[in-house]
C-alpha atoms as a PDB file:
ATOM      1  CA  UNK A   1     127.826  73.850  59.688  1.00  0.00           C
ATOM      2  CA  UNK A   2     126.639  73.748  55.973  1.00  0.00           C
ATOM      3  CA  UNK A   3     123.365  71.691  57.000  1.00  0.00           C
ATOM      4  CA  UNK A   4     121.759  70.072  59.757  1.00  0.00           C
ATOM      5  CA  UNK A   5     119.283  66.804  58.911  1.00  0.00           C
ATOM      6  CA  UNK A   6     118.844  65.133  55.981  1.00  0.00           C
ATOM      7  CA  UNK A   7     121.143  65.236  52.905  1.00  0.00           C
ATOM      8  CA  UNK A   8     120.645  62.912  49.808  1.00  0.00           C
ATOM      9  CA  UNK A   9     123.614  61.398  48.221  1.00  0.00           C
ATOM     10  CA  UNK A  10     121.901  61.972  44.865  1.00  0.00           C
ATOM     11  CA  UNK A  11     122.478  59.577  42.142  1.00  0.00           C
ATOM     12  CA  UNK A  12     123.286  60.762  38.943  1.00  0.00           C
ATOM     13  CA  UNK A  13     120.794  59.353  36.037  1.00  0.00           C
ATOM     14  CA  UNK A  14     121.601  58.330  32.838  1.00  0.00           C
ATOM     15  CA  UNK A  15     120.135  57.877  29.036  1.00  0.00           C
ATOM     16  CA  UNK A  16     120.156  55.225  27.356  1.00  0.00           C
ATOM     17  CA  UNK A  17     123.101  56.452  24.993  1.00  0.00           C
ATOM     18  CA  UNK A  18     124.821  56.669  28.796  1.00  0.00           C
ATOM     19  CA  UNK A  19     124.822  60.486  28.370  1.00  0.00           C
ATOM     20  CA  UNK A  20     123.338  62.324  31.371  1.00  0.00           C
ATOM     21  CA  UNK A  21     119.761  62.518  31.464  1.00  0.00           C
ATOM     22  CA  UNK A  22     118.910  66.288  32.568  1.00  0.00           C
ATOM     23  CA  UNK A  23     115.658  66.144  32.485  1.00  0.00           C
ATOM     24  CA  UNK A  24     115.365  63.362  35.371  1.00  0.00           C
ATOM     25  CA  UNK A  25     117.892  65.382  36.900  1.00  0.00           C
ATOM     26  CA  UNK A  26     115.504  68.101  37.305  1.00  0.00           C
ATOM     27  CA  UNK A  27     113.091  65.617  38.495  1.00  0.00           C
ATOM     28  CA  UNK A  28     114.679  63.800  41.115  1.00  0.00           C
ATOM     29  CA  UNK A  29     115.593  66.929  42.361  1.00  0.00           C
ATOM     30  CA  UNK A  30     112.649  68.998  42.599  1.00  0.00           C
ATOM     31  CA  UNK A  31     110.848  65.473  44.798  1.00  0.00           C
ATOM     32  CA  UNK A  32     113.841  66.157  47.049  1.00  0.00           C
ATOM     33  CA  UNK A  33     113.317  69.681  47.402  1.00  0.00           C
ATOM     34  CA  UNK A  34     109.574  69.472  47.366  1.00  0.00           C
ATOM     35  CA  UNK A  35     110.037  66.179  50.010  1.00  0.00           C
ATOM     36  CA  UNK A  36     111.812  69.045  52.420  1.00  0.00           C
ATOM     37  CA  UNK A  37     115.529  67.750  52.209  1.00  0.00           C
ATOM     38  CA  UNK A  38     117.966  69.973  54.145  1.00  0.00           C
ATOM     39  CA  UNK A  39     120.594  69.726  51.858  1.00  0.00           C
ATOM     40  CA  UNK A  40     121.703  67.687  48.511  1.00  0.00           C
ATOM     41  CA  UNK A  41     124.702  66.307  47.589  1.00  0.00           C
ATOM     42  CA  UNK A  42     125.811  65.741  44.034  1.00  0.00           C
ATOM     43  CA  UNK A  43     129.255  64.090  42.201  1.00  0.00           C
ATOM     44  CA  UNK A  44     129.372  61.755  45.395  1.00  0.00           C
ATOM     45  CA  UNK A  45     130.070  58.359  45.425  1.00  0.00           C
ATOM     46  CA  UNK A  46     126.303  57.433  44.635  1.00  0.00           C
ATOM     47  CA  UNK A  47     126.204  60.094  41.495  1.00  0.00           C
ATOM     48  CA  UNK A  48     128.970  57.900  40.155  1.00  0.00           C
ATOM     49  CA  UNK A  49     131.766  60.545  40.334  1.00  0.00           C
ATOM     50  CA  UNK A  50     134.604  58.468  39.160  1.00  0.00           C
ATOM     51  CA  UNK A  51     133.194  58.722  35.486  1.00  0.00           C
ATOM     52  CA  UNK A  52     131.913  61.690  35.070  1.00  0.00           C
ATOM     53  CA  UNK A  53     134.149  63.944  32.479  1.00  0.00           C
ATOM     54  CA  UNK A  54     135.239  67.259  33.838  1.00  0.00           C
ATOM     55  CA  UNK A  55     133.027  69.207  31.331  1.00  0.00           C
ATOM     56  CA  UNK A  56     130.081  67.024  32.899  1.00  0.00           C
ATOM     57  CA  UNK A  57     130.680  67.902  36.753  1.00  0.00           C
ATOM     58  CA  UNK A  58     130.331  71.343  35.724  1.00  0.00           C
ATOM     59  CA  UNK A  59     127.361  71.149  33.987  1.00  0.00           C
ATOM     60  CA  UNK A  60     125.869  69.122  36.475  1.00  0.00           C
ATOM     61  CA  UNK A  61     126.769  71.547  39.075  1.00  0.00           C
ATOM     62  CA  UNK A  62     125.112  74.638  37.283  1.00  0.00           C
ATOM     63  CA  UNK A  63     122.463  72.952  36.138  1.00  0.00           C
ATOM     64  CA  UNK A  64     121.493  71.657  40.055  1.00  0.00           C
ATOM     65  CA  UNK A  65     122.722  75.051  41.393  1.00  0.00           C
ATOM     66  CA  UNK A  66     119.581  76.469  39.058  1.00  0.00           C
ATOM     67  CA  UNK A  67     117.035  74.184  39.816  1.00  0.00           C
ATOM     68  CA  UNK A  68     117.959  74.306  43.844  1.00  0.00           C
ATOM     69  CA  UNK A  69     117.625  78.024  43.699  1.00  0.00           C
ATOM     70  CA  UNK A  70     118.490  77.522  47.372  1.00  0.00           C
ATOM     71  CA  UNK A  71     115.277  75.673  48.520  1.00  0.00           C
ATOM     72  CA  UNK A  72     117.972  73.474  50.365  1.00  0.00           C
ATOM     73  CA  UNK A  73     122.029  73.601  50.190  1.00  0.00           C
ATOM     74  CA  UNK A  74     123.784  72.291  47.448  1.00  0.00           C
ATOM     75  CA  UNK A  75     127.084  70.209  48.603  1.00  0.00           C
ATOM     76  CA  UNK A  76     129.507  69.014  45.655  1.00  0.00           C
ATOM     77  CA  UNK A  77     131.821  65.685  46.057  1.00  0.00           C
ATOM     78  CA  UNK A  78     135.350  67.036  45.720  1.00  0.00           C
ATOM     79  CA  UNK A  79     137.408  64.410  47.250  1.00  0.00           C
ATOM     80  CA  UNK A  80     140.173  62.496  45.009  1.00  0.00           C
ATOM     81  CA  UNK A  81     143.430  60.364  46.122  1.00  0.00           C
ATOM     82  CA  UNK A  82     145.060  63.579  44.667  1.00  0.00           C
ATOM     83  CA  UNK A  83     145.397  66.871  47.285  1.00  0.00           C
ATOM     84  CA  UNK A  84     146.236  69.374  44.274  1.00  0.00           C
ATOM     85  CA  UNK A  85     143.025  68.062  41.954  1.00  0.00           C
ATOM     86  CA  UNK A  86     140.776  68.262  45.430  1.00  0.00           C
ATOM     87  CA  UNK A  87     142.006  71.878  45.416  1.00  0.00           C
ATOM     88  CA  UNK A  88     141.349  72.206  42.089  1.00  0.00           C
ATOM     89  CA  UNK A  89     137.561  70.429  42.233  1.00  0.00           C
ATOM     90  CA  UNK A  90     136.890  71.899  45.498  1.00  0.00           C
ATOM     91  CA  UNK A  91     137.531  75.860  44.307  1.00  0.00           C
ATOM     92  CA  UNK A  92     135.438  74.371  40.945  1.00  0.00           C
ATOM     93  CA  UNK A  93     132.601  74.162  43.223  1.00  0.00           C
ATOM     94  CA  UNK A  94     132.855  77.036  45.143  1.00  0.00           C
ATOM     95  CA  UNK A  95     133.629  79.143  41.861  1.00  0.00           C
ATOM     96  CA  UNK A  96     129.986  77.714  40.703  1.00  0.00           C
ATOM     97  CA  UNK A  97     127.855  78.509  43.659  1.00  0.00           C
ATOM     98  CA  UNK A  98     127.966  75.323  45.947  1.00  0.00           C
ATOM     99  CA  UNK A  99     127.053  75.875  49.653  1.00  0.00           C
ATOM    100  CA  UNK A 100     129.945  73.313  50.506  1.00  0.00           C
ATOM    101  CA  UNK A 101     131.894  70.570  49.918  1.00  0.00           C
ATOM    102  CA  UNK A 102     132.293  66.812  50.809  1.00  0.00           C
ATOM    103  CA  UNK A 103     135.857  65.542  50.943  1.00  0.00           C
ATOM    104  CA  UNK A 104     136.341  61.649  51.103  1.00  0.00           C
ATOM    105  CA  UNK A 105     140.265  60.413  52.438  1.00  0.00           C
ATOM    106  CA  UNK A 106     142.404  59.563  49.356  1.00  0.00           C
ATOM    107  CA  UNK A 107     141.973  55.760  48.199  1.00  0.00           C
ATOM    108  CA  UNK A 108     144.314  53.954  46.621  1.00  0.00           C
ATOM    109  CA  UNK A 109     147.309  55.046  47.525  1.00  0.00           C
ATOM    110  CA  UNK A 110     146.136  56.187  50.911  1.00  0.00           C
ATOM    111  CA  UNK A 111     148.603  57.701  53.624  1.00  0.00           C
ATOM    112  CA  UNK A 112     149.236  57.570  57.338  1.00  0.00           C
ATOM    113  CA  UNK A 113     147.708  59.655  60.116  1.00  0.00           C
ATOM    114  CA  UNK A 114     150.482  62.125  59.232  1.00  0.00           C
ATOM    115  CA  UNK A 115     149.754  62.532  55.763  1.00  0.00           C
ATOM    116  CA  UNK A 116     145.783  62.469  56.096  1.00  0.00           C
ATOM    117  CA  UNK A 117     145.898  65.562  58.349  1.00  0.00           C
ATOM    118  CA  UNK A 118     148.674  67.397  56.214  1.00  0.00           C
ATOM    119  CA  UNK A 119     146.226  66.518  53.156  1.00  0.00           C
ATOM    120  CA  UNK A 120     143.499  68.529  54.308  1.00  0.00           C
ATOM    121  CA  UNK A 121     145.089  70.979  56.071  1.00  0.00           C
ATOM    122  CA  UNK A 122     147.072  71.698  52.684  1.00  0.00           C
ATOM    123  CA  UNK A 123     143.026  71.656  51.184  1.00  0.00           C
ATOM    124  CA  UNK A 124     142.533  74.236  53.777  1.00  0.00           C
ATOM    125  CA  UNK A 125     144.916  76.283  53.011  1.00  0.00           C
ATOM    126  CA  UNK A 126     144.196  76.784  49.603  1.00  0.00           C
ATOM    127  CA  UNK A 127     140.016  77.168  49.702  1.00  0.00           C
ATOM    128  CA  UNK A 128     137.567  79.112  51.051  1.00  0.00           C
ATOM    129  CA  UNK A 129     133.972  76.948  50.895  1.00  0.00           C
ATOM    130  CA  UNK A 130     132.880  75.198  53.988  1.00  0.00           C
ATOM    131  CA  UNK A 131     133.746  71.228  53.395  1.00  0.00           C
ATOM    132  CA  UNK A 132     132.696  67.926  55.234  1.00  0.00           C
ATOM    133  CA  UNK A 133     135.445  65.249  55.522  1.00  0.00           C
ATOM    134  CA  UNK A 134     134.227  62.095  54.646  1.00  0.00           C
ATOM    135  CA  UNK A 135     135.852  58.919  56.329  1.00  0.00           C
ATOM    136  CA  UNK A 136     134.435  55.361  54.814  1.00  0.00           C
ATOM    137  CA  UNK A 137     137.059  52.707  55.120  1.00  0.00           C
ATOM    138  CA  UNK A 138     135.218  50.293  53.175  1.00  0.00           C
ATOM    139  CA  UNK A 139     135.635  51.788  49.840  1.00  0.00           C
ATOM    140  CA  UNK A 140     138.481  53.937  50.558  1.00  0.00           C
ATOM    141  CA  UNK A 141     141.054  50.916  52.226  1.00  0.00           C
ATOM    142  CA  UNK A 142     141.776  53.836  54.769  1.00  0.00           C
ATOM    143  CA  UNK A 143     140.625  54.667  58.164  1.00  0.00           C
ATOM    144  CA  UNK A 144     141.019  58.335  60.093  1.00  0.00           C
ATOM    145  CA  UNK A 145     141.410  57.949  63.762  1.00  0.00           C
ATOM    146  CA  UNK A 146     139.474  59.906  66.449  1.00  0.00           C
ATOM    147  CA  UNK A 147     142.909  61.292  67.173  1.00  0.00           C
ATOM    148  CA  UNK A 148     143.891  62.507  64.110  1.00  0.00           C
ATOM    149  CA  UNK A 149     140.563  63.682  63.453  1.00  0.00           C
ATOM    150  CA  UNK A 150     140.437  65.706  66.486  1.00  0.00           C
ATOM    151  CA  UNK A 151     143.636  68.094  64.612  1.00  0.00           C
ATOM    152  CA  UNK A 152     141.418  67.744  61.606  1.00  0.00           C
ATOM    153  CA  UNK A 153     138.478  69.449  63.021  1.00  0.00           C
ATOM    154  CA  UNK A 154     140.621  72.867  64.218  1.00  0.00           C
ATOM    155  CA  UNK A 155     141.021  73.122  60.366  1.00  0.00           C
ATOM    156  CA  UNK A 156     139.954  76.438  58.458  1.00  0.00           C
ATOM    157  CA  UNK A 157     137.020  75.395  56.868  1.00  0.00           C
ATOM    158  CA  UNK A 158     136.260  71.885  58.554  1.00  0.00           C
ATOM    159  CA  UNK A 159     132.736  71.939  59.320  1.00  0.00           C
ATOM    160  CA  UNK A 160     131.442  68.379  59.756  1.00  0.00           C
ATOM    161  CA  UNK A 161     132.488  64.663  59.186  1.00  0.00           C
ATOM    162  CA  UNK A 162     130.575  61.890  57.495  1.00  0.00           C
ATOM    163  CA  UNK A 163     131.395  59.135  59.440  1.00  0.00           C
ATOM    164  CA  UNK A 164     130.951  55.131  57.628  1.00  0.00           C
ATOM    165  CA  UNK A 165     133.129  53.500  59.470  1.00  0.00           C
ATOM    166  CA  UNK A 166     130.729  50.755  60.693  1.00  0.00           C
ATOM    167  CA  UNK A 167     132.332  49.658  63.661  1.00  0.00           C
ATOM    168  CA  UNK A 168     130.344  50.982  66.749  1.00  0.00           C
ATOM    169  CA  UNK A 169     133.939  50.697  69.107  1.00  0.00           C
ATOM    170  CA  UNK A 170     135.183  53.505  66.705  1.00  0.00           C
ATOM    171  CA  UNK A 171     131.482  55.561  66.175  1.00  0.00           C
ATOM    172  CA  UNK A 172     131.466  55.681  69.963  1.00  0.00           C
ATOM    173  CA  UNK A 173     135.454  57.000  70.067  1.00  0.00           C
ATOM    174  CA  UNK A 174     134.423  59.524  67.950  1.00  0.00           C
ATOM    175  CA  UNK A 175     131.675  61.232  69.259  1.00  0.00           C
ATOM    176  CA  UNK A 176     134.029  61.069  72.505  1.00  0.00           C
ATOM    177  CA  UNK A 177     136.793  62.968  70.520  1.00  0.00           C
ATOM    178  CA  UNK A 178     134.912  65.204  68.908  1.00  0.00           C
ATOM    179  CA  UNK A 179     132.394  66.750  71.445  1.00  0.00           C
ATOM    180  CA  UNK A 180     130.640  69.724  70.175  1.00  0.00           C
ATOM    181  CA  UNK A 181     131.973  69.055  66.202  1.00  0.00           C
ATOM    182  CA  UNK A 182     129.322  68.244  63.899  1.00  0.00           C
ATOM    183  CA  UNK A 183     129.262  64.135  63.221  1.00  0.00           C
ATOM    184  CA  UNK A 184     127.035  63.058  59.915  1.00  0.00           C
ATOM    185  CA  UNK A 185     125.758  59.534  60.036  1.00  0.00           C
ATOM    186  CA  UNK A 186     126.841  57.775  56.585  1.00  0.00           C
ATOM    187  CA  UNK A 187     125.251  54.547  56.641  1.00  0.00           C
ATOM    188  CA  UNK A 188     121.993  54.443  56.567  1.00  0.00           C
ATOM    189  CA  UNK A 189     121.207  51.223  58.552  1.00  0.00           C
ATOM    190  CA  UNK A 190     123.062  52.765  62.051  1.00  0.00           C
ATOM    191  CA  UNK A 191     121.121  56.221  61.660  1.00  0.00           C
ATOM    192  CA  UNK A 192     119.322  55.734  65.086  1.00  0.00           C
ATOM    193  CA  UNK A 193     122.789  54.898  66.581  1.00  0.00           C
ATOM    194  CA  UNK A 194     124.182  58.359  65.704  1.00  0.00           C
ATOM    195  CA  UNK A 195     120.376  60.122  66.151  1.00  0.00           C
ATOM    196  CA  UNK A 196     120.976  58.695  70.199  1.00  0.00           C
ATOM    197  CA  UNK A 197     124.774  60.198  70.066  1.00  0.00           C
ATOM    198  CA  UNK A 198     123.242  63.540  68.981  1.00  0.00           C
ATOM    199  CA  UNK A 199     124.835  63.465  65.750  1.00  0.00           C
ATOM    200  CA  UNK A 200     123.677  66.693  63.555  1.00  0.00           C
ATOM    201  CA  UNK A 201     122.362  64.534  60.182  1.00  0.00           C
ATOM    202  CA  UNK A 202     122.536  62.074  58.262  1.00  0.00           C
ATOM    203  CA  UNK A 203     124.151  61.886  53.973  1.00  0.00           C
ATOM    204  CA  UNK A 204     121.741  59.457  52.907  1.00  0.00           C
ATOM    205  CA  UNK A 205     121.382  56.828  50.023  1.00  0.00           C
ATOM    206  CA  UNK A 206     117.777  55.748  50.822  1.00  0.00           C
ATOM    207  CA  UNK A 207     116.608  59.338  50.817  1.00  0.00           C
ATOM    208  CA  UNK A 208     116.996  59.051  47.182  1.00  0.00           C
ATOM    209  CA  UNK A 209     114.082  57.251  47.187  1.00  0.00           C
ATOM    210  CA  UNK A 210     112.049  57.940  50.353  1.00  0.00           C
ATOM    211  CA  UNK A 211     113.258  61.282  51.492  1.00  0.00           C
ATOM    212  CA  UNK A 212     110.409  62.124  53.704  1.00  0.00           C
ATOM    213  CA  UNK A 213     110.553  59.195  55.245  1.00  0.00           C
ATOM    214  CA  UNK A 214     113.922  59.253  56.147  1.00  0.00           C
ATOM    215  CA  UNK A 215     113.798  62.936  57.770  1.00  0.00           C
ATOM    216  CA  UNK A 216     111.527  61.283  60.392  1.00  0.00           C
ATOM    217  CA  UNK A 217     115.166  59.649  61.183  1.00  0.00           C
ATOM    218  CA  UNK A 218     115.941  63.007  62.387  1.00  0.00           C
ATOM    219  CA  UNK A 219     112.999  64.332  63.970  1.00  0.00           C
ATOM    220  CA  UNK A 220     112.575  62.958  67.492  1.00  0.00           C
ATOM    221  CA  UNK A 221     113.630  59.952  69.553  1.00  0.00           C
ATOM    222  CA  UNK A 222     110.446  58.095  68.327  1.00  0.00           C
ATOM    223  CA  UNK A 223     110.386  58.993  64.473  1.00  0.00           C
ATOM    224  CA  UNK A 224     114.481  58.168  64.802  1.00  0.00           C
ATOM    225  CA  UNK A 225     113.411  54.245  66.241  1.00  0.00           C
ATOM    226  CA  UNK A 226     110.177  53.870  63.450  1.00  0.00           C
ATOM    227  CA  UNK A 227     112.286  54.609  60.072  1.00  0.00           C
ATOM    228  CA  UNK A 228     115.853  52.648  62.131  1.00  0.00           C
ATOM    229  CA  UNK A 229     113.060  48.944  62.290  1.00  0.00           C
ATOM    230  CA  UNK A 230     111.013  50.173  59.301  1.00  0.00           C
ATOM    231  CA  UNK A 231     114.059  50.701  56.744  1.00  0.00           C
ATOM    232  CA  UNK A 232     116.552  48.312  58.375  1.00  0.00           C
ATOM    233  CA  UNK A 233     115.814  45.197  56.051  1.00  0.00           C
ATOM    234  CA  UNK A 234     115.871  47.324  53.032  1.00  0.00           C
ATOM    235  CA  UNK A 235     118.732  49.819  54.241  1.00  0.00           C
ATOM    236  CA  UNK A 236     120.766  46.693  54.140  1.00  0.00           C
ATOM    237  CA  UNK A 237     119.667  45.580  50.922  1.00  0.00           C
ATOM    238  CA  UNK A 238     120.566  48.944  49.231  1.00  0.00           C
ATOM    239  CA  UNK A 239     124.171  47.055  49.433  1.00  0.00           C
ATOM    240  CA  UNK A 240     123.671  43.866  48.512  1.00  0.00           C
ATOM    241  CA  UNK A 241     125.660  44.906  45.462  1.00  0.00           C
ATOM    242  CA  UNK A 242     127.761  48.361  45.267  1.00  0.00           C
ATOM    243  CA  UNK A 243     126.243  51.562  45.739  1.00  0.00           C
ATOM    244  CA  UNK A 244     124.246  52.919  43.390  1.00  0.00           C
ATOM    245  CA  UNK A 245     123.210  50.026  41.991  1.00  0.00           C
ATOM    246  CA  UNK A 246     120.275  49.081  44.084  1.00  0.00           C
ATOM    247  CA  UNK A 247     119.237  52.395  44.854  1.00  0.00           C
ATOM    248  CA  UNK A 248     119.147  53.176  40.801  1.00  0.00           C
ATOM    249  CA  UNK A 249     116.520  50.029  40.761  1.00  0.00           C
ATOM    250  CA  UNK A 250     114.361  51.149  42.952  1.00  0.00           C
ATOM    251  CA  UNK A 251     114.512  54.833  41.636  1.00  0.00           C
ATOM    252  CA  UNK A 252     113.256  53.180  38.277  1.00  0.00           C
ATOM    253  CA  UNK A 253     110.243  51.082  39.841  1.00  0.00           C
ATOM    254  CA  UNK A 254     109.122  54.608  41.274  1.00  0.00           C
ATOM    255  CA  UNK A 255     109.340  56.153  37.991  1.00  0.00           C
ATOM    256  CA  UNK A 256     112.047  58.792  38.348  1.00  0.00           C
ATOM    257  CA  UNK A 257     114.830  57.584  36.481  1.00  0.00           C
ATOM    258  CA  UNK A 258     115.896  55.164  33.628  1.00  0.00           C
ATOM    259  CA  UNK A 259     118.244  52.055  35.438  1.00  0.00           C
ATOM    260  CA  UNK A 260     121.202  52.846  33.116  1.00  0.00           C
ATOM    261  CA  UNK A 261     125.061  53.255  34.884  1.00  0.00           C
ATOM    262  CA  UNK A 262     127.954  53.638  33.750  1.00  0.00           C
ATOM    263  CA  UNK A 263     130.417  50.860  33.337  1.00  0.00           C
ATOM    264  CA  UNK A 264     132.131  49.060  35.215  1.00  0.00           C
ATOM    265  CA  UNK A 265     128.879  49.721  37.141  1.00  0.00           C
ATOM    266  CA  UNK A 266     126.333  47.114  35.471  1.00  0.00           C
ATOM    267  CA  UNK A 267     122.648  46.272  36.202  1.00  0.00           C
ATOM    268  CA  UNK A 268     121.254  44.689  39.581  1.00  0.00           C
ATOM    269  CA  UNK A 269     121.157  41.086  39.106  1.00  0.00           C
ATOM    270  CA  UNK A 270     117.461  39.499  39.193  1.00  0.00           C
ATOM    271  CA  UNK A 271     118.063  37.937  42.407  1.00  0.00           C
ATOM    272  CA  UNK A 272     118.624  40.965  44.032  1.00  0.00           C
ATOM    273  CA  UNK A 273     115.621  42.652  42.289  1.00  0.00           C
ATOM    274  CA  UNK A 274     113.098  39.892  43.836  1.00  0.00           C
ATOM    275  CA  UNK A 275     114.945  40.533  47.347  1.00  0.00           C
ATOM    276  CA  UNK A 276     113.937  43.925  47.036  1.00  0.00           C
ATOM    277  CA  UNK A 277     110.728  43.732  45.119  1.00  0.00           C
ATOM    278  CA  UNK A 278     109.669  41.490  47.922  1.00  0.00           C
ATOM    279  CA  UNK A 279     111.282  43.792  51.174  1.00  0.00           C
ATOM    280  CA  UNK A 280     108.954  46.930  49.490  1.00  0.00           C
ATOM    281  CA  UNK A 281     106.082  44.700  49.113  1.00  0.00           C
ATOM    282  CA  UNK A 282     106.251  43.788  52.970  1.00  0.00           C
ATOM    283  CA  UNK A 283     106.713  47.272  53.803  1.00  0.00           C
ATOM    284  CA  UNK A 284     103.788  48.040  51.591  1.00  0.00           C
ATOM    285  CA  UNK A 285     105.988  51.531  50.209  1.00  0.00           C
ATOM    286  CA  UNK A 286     105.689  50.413  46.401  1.00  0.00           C
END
């Protein structure tokens, strides 16, 4: 496995001129690592991958491949609704140091059971760096079944899955499928569900923000149930509008970054920012 316990989702921050702002880079990065992280991801969904240029993603990945200096592993989001450019991103990041990959299903177009399977064993095929399949219906209009994930895992170079599929009916058939196979929790709010199925991790948005407190998620049965009543409330709330919007908000009230994304992305609406203003006030965090 490339990691076991807690991995941010980082979110990549911006300048005002929308250009990305290295120097909070190298600060949200350095709190993860010095907040004891087990591993990082970057160009995920939360780093707002789906507009960043191709000269950025490689800048991005040096530059956090640098300040890293493996204090914790680095894992790159690779995953596209193309099989041929996730070869070509995936080999990108393994050419530029990454300890592994994250590989979402192809959106959009999607594909049947069939064609999911064939899709990364083709990715297989052609790489050599460890990767994590990512399965999140929600954004993706696609869902991998514990079937067809079960042929997945027997893959060259399949080493985990990020599981976001909320429904507990299919969390459950998983971990049934899949005994022994490393299962990442990738929603924060059911992180004490997979911590009792004795899934390896968790990717986490929150941990953006409070990354110490969500390793206690993964440190024993009672730390697991503290941060799973403690967070729920606000783990919830880091959706009330798409990912990374909320957690970008709450990043800037702790000083970090500047709230700037990148359109179509926009701003967290003022409702939302008393909701949460008022949920970190009652957990007296900020």
């Amino acid at each position: 496995m490339i990691f076991k316990g807690v991995c941010t989702a980082l979110v990549t921050p911006f300048a005002k001129n929308k250009k990305v702002d290295y120097k909070a880079l190298e600060k949200i990065l350095k709190f993860q690592i010095e907040n004891g992280v087990d591993a990082i991801l970057i160009l995920g969904t939360t780093g707002e991958s789906s507009t960043i240029s191709q000269q950025e993603r490689e800048q991005i990945i040096k530059f956090s491949k640098k300040t890293i200096n493996k204090k914790c592993k680095l894992i790159v989001g690779t995953g596209s609704n193309d099989t041929l450019k996730t070869i070509e991103l995936t080999n990108q990041a393994s050419k530029l140091g990454a300890d592994g990959c994250l590989i979402i299903t192809p959106y959009y177009n999607k594909c049947t059971q069939k064609g999911i399977y064939n899709h990364y064993k083709t990715i297989s095929q052609n790489t050599n760096i460890p990767y994590i399949v990512y399965n999140v219906p929600s954004r993706t209009g696609f869902n991998i079944e514990p079937k067809t994930m079960q042929k997945i895992a027997t893959l060259k170079n399949v080493v985990g899955l990020k599981e976001a599929n909320t429904s507990i009916d299919h969390i459950l058939s998983m971990f049934a499928n899949l005994e022994n196979f490393p299962i990442y929790c990738g929603n924060d709010n059911l992180s004490h569900v997979f911590y009792s199925l004795n899934g390896i991790g968790i990717i986490s948005v929150t941990s953006n923000a409070f990354p110490s407190e969500v390793k206690k998620s993964y440190k024993n049965k009672k730390e697991s149930l503290w941060y799973f009543k403690k967070f729920y409330n606000f783990n919830n709330l880091m959706f009330c509008e798409p990912n990374p919007i909320p957690v970008k908000y709450v990043l800037y009230k702790k000083g970090l970054i500047k709230n700037y994304l990148r359109q179509p992305l926009e701003s967290l609406e003022n409702k939302h920012k008393k909701m949460i203003d008022n949920e970190l006030k009652k957990m007296e965090i900020i």
